[in-house]
PDB file of N, CA and C in Angstrom:
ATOM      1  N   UNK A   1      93.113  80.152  31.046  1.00  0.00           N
ATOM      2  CA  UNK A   1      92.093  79.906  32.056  1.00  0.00           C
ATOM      3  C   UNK A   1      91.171  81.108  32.117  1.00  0.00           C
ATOM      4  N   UNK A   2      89.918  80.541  32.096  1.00  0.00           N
ATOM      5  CA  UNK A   2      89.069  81.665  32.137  1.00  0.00           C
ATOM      6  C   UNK A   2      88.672  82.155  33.581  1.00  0.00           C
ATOM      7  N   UNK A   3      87.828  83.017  33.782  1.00  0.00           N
ATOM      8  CA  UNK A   3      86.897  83.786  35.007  1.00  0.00           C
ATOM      9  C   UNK A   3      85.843  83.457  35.431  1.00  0.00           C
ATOM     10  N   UNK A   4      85.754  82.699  36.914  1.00  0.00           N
ATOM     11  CA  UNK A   4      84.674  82.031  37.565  1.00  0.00           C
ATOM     12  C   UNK A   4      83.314  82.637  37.578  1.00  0.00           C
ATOM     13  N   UNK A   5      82.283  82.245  36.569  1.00  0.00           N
ATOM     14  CA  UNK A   5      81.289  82.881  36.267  1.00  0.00           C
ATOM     15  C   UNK A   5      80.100  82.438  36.585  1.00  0.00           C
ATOM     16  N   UNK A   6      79.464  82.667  37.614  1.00  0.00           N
ATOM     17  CA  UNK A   6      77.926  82.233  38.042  1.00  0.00           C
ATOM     18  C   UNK A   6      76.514  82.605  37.551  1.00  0.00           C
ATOM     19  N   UNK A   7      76.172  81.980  36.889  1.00  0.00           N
ATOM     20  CA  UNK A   7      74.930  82.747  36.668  1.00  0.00           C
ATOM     21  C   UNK A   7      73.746  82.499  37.722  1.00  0.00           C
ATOM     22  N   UNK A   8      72.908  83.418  37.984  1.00  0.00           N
ATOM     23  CA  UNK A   8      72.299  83.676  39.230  1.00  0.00           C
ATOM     24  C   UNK A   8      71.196  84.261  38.596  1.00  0.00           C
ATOM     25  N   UNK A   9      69.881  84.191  39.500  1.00  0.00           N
ATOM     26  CA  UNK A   9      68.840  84.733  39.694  1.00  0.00           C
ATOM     27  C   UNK A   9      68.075  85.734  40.882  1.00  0.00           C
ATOM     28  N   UNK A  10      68.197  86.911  40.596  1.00  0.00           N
ATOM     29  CA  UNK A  10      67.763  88.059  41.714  1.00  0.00           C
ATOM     30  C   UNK A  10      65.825  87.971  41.544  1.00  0.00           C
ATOM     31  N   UNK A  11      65.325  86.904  41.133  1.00  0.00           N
ATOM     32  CA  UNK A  11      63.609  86.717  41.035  1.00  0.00           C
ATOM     33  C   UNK A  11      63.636  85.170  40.910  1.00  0.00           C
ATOM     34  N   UNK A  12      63.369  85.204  42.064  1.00  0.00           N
ATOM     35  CA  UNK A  12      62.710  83.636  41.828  1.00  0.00           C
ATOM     36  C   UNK A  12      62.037  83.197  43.224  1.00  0.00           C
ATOM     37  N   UNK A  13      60.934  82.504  42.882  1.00  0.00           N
ATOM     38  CA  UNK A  13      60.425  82.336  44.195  1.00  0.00           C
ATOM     39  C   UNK A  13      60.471  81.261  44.451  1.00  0.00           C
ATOM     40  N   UNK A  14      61.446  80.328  44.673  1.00  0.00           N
ATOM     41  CA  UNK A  14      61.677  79.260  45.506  1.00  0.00           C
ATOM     42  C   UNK A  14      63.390  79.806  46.013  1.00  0.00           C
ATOM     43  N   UNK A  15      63.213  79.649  47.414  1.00  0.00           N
ATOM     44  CA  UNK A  15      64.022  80.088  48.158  1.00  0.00           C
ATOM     45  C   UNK A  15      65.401  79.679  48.256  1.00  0.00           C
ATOM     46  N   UNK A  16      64.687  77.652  47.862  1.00  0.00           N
ATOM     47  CA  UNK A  16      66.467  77.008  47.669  1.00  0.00           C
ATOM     48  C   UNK A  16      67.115  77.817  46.704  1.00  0.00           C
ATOM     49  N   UNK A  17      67.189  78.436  45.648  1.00  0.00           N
ATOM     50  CA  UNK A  17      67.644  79.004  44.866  1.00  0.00           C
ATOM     51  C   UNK A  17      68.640  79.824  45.418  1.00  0.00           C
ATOM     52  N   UNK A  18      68.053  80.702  46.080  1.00  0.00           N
ATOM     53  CA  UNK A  18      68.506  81.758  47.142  1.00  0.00           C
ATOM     54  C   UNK A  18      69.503  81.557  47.606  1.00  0.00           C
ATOM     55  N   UNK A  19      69.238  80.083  48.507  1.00  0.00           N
ATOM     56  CA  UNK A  19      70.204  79.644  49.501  1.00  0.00           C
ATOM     57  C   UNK A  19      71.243  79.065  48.741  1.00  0.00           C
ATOM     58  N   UNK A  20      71.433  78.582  47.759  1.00  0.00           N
ATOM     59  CA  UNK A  20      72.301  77.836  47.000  1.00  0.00           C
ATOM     60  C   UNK A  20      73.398  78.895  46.498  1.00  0.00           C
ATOM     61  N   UNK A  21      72.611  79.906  45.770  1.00  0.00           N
ATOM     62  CA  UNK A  21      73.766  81.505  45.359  1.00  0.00           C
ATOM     63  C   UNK A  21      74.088  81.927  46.716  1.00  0.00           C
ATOM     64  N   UNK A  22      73.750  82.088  48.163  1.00  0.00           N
ATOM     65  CA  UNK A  22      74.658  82.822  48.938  1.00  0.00           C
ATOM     66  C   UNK A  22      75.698  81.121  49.208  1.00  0.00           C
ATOM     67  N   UNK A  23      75.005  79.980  49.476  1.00  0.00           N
ATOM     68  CA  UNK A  23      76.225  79.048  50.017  1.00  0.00           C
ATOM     69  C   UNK A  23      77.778  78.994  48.838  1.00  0.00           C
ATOM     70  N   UNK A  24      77.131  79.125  47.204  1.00  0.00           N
ATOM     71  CA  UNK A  24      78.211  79.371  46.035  1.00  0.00           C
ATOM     72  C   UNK A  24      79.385  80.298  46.443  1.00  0.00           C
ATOM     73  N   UNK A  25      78.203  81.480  46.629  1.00  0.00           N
ATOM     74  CA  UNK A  25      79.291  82.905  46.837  1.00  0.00           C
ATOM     75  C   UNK A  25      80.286  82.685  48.390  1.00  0.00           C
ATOM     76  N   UNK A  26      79.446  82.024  49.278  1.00  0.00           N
ATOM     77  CA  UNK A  26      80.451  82.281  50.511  1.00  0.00           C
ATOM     78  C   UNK A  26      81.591  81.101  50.665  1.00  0.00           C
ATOM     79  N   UNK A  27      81.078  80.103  49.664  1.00  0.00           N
ATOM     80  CA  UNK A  27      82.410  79.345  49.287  1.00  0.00           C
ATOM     81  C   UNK A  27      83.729  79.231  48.683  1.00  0.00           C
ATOM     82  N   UNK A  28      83.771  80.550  48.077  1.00  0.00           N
ATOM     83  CA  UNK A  28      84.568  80.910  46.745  1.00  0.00           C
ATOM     84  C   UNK A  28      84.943  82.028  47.395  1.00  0.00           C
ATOM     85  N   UNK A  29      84.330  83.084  48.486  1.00  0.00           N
ATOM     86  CA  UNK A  29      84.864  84.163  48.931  1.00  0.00           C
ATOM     87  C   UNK A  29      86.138  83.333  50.213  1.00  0.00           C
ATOM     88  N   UNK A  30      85.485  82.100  50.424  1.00  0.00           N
ATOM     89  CA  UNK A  30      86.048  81.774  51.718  1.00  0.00           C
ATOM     90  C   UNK A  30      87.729  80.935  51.100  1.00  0.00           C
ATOM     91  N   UNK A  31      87.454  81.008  49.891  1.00  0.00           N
ATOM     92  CA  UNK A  31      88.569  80.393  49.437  1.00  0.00           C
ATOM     93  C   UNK A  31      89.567  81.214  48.747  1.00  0.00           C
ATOM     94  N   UNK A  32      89.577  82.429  48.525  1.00  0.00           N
ATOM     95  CA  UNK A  32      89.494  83.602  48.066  1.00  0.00           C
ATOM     96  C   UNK A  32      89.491  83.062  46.378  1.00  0.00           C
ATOM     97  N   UNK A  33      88.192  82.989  45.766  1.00  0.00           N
ATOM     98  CA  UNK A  33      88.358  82.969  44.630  1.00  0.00           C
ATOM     99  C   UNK A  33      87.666  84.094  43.546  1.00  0.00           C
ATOM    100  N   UNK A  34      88.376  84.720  42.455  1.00  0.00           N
ATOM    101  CA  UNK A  34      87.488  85.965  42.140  1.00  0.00           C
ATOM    102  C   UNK A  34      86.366  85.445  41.402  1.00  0.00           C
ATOM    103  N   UNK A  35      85.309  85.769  41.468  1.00  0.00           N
ATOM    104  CA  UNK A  35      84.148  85.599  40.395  1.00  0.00           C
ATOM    105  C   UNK A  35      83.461  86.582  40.165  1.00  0.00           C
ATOM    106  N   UNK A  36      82.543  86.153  38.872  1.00  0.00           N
ATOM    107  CA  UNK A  36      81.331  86.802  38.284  1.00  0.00           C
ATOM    108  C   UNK A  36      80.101  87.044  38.377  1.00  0.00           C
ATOM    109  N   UNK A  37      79.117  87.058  39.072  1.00  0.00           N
ATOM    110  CA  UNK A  37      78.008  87.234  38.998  1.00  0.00           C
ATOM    111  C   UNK A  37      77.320  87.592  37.739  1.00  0.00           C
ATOM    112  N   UNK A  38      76.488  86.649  37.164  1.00  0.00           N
ATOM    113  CA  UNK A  38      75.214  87.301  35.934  1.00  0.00           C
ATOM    114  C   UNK A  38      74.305  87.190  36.789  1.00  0.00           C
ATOM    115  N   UNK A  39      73.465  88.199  36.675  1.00  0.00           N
ATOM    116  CA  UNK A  39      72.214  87.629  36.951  1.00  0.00           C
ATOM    117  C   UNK A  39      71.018  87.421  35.705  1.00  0.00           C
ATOM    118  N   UNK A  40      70.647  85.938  35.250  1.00  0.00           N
ATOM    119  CA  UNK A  40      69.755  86.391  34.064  1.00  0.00           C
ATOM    120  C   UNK A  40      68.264  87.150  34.202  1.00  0.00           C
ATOM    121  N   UNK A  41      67.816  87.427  35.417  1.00  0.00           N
ATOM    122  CA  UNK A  41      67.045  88.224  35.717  1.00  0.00           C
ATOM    123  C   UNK A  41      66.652  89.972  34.867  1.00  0.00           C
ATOM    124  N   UNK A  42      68.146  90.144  35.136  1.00  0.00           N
ATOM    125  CA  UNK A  42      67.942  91.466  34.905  1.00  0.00           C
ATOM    126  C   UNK A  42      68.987  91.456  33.378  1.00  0.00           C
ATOM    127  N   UNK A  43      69.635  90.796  33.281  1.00  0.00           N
ATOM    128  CA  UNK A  43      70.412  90.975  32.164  1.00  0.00           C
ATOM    129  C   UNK A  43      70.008  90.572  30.843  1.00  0.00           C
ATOM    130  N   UNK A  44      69.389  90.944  29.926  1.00  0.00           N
ATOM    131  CA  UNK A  44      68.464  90.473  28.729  1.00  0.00           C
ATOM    132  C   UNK A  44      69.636  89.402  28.257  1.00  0.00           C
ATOM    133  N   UNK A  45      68.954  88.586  27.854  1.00  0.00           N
ATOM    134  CA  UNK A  45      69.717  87.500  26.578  1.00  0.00           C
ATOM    135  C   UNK A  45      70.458  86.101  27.363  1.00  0.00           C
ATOM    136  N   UNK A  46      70.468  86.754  28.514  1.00  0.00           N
ATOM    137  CA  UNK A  46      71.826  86.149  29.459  1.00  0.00           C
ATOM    138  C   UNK A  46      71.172  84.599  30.002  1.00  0.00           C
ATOM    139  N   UNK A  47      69.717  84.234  29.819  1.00  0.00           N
ATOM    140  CA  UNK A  47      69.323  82.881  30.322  1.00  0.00           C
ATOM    141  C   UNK A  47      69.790  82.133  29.467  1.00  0.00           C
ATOM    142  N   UNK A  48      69.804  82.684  28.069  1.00  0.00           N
ATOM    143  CA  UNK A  48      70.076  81.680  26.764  1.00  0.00           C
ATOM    144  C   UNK A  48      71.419  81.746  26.413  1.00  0.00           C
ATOM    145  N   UNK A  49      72.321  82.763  26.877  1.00  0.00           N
ATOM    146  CA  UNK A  49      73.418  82.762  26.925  1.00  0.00           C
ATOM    147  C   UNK A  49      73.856  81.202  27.723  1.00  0.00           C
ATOM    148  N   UNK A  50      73.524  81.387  29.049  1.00  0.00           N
ATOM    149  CA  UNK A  50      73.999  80.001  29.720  1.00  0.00           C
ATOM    150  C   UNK A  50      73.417  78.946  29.519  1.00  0.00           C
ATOM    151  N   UNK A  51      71.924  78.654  29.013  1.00  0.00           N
ATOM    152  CA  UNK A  51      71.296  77.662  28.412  1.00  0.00           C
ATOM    153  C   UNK A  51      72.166  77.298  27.000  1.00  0.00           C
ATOM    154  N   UNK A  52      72.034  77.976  26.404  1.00  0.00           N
ATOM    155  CA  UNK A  52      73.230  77.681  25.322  1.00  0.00           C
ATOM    156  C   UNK A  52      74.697  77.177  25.702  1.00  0.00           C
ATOM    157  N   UNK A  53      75.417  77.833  26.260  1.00  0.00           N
ATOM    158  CA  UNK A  53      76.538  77.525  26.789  1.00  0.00           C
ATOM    159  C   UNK A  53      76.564  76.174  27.460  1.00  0.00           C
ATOM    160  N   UNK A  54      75.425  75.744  27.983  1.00  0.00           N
ATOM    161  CA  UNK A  54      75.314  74.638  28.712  1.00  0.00           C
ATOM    162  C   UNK A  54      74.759  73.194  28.064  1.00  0.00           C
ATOM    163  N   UNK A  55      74.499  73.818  26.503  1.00  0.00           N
ATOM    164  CA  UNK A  55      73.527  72.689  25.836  1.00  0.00           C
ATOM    165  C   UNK A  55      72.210  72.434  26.676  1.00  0.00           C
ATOM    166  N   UNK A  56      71.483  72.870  27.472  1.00  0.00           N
ATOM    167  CA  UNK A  56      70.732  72.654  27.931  1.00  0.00           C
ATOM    168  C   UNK A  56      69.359  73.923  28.056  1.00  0.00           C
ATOM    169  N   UNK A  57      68.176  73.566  27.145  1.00  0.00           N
ATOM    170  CA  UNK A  57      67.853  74.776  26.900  1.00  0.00           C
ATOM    171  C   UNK A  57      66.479  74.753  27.974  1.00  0.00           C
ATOM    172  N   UNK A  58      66.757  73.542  29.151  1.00  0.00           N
ATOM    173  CA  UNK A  58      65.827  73.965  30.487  1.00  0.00           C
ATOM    174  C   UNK A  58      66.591  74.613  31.598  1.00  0.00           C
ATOM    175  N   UNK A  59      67.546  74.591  31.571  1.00  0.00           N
ATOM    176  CA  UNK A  59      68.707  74.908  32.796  1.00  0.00           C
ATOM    177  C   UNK A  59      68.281  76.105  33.473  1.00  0.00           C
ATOM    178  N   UNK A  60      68.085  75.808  34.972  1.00  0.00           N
ATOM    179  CA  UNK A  60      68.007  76.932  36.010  1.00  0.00           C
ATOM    180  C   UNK A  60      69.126  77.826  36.768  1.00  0.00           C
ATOM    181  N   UNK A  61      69.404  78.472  37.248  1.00  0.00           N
ATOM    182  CA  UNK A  61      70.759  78.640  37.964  1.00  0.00           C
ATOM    183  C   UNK A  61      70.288  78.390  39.616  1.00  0.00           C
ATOM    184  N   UNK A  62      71.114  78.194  40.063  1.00  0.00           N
ATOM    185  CA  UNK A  62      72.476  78.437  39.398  1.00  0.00           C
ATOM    186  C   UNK A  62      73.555  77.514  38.952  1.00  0.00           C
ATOM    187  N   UNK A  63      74.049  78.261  37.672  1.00  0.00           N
ATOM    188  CA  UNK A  63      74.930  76.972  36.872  1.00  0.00           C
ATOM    189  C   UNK A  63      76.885  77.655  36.864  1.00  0.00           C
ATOM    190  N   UNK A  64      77.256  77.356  37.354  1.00  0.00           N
ATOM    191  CA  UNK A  64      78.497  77.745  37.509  1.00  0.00           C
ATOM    192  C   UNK A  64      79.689  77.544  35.891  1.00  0.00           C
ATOM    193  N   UNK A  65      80.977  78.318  35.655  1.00  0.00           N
ATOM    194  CA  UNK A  65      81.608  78.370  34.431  1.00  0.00           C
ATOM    195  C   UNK A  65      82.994  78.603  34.986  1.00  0.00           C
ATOM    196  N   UNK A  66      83.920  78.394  34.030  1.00  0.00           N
ATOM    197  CA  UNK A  66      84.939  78.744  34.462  1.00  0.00           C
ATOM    198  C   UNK A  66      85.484  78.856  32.424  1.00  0.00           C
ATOM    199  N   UNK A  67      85.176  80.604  32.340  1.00  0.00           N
ATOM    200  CA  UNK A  67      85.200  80.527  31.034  1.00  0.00           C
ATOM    201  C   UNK A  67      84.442  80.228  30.178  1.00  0.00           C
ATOM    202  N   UNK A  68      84.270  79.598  29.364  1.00  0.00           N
ATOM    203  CA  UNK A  68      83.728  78.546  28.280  1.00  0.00           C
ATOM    204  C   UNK A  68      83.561  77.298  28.997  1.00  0.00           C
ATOM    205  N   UNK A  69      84.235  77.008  29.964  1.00  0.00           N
ATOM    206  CA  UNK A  69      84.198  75.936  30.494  1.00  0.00           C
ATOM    207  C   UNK A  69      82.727  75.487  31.496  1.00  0.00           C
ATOM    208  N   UNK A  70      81.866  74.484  31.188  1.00  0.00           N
ATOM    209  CA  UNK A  70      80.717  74.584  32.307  1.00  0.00           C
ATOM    210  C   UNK A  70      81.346  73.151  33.318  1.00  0.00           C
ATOM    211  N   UNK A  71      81.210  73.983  34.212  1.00  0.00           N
ATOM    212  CA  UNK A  71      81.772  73.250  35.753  1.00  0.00           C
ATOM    213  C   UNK A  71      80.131  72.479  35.988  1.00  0.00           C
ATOM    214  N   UNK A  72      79.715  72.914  36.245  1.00  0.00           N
ATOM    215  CA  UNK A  72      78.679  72.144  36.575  1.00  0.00           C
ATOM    216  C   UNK A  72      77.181  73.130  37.653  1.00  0.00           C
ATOM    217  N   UNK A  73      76.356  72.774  38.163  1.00  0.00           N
ATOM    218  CA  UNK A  73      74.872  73.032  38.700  1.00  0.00           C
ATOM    219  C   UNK A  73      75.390  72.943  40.624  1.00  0.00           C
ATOM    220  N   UNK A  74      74.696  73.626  41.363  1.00  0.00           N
ATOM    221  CA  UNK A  74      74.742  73.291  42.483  1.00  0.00           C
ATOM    222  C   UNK A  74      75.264  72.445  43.129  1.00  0.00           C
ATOM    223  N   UNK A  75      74.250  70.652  42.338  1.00  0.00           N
ATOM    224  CA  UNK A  75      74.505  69.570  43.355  1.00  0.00           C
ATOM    225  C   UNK A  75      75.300  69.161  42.920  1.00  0.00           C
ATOM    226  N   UNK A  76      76.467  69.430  41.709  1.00  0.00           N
ATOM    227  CA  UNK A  76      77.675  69.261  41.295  1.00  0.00           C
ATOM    228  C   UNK A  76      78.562  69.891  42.859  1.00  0.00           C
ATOM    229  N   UNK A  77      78.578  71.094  42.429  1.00  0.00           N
ATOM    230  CA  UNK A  77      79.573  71.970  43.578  1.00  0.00           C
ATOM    231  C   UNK A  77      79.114  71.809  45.023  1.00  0.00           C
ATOM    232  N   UNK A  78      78.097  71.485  45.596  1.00  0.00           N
ATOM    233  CA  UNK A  78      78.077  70.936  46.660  1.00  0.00           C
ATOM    234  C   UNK A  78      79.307  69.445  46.918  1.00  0.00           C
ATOM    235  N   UNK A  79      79.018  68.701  45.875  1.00  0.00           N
ATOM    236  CA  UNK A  79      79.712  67.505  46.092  1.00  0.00           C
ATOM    237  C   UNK A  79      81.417  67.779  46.101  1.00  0.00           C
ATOM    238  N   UNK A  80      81.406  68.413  44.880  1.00  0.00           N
ATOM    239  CA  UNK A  80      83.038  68.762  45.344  1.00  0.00           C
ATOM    240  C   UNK A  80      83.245  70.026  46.748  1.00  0.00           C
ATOM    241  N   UNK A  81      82.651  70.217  47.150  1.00  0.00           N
ATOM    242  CA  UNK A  81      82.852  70.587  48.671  1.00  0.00           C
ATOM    243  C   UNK A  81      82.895  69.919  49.639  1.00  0.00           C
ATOM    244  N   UNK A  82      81.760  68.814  49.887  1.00  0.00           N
ATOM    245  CA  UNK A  82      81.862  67.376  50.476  1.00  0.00           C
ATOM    246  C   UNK A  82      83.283  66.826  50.177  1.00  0.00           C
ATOM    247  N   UNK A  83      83.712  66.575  49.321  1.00  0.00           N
ATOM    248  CA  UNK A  83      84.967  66.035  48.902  1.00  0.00           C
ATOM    249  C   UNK A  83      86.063  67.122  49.038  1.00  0.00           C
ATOM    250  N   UNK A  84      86.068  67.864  49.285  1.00  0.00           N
ATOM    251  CA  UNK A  84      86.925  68.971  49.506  1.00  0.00           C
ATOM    252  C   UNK A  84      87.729  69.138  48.350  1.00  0.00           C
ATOM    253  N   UNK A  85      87.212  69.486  47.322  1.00  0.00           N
ATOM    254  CA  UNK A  85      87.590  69.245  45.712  1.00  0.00           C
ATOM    255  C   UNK A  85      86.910  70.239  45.160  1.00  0.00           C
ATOM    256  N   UNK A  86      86.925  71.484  45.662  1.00  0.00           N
ATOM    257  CA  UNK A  86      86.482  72.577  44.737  1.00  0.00           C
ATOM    258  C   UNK A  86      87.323  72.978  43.881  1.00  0.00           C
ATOM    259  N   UNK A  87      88.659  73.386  43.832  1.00  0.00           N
ATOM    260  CA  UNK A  87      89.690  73.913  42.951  1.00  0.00           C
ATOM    261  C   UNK A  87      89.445  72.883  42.056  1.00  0.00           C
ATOM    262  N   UNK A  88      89.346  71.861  42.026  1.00  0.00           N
ATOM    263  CA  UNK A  88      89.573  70.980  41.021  1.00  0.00           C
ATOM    264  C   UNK A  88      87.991  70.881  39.999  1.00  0.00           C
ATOM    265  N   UNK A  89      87.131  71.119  40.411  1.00  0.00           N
ATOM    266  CA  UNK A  89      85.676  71.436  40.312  1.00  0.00           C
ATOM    267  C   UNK A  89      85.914  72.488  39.097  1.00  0.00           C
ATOM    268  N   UNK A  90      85.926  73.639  39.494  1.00  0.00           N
ATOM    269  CA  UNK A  90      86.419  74.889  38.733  1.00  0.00           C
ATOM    270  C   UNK A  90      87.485  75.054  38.035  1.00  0.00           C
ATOM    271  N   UNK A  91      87.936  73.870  37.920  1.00  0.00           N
ATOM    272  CA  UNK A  91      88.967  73.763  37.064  1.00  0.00           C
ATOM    273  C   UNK A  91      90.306  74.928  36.919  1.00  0.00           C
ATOM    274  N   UNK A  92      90.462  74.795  38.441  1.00  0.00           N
ATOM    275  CA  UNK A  92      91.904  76.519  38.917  1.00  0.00           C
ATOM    276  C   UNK A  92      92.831  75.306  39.399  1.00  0.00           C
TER     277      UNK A  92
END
């Protein structure tokens, strides 16, 4: 099993963005789960890292991982929160 890995954006000017990486992070802290932060902002290579990783070479973040594994985009992990199905989401 791999390490819960978010990729994130510290520049972007639409705000949902924003709000989506603190609701990620305070969901996973509230569950105590450890994760990663990328940010492809500042980290060279790292958009195409997860665009690649994701097969998807429009993909915004934030896109969530667990490993090699892609869990899925926001309105993925929103839903398994609605459903109270995050562990299973992230595949822990």
């Amino acid at each position: 099993m791999g390490k819960i890995t978010i990729y994130v954006t510290t520049i972007s000017c639409a705000k949902n963005i924003a709000s989506q990486q603190q609701h990620i992070e305070t969901v996973l802290k509230a569950k105590h789960v450890d994760y990663e932060l990328i940010d492809i902002a500042s980290c060279e290579g790292k958009k195409d890292e997860m665009r690649e990783k994701m097969g998807d070479p429009t993909a915004l973040p934030p896109q969530i991982f667990n490993g090699d594994i892609y869990c899925g985009n926001y309105e993925a992990f929103q839903n398994s929160v609605e459903e109270e199905d995050v562990m299973t989401f992230l595949h822990l």
